[in-house]
Protein backbone atom coordinates (compact mmCIF):
# COMPACT_ATOMS: atom_id res chain seq x y z
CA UNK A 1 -26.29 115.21 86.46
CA UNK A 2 -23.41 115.76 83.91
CA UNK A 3 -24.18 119.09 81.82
CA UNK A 4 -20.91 119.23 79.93
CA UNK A 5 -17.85 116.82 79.01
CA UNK A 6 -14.10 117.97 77.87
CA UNK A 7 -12.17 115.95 75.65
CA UNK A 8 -8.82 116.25 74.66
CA UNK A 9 -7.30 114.30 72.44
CA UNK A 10 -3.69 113.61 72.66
CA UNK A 11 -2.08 112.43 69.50
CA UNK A 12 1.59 111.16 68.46
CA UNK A 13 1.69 112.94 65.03
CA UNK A 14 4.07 115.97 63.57
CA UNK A 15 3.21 119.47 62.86
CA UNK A 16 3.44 118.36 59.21
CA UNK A 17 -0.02 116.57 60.36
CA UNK A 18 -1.98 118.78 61.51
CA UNK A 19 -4.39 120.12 58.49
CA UNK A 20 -4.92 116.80 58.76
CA UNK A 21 -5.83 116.23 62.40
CA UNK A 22 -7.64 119.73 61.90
CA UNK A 23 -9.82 118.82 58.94
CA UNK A 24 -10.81 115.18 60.90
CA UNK A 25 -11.07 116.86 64.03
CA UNK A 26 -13.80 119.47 62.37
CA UNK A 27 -16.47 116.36 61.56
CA UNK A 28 -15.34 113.35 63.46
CA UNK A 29 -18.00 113.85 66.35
CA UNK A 30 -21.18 113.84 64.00
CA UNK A 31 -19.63 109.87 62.97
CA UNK A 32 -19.91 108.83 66.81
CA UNK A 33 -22.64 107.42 68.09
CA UNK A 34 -22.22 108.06 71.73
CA UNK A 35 -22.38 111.93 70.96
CA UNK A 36 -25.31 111.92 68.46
CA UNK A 37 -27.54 110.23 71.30
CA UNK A 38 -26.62 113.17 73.65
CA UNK A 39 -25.07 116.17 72.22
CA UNK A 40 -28.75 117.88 72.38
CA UNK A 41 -28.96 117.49 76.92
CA UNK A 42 -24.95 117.67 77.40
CA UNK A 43 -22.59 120.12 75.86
CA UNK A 44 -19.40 118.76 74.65
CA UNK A 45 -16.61 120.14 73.22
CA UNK A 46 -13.39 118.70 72.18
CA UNK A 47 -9.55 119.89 71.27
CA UNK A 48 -6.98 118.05 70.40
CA UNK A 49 -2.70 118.43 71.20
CA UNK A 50 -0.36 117.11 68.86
CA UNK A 51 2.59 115.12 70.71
CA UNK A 52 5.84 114.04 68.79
C-alpha cells in the first residue's frame, strides 16, 4: 500500500524565475486531478530545483 509519494520537480529556468516557479508551485497541486482523488489516503508533498 503506498502511504506517501515525493515529487521533485526539475525545471530549466533562472534564478530570475523563481517567484515565479514559487508562486505556481504554492497552488498547482489543488488544479490536478490525480492528487484531488487521493491527497486525503496518501500524503504527498512536492519541491521543486531550478536547473539552468
Amino acid at each position: 500500500m503506498v502511504k506517501r509519494i515525493h515529487v521533485t520537480y526539475h525545471l530549466k529556468a533562472g534564478e530570475e524565475h523563481r517567484e515565479t516557479v514559487e508562486r505556481v508551485h504554492d497552488f498547482h497541486a489543488n488544479k490536478c486531478p490525480v492528487y484531488r482523488s487521493i491527497y486525503t489516503s496518501i500524503d504527498i508533498t512536492t519541491e521543486f530545483v531550478l536547473e539552468s
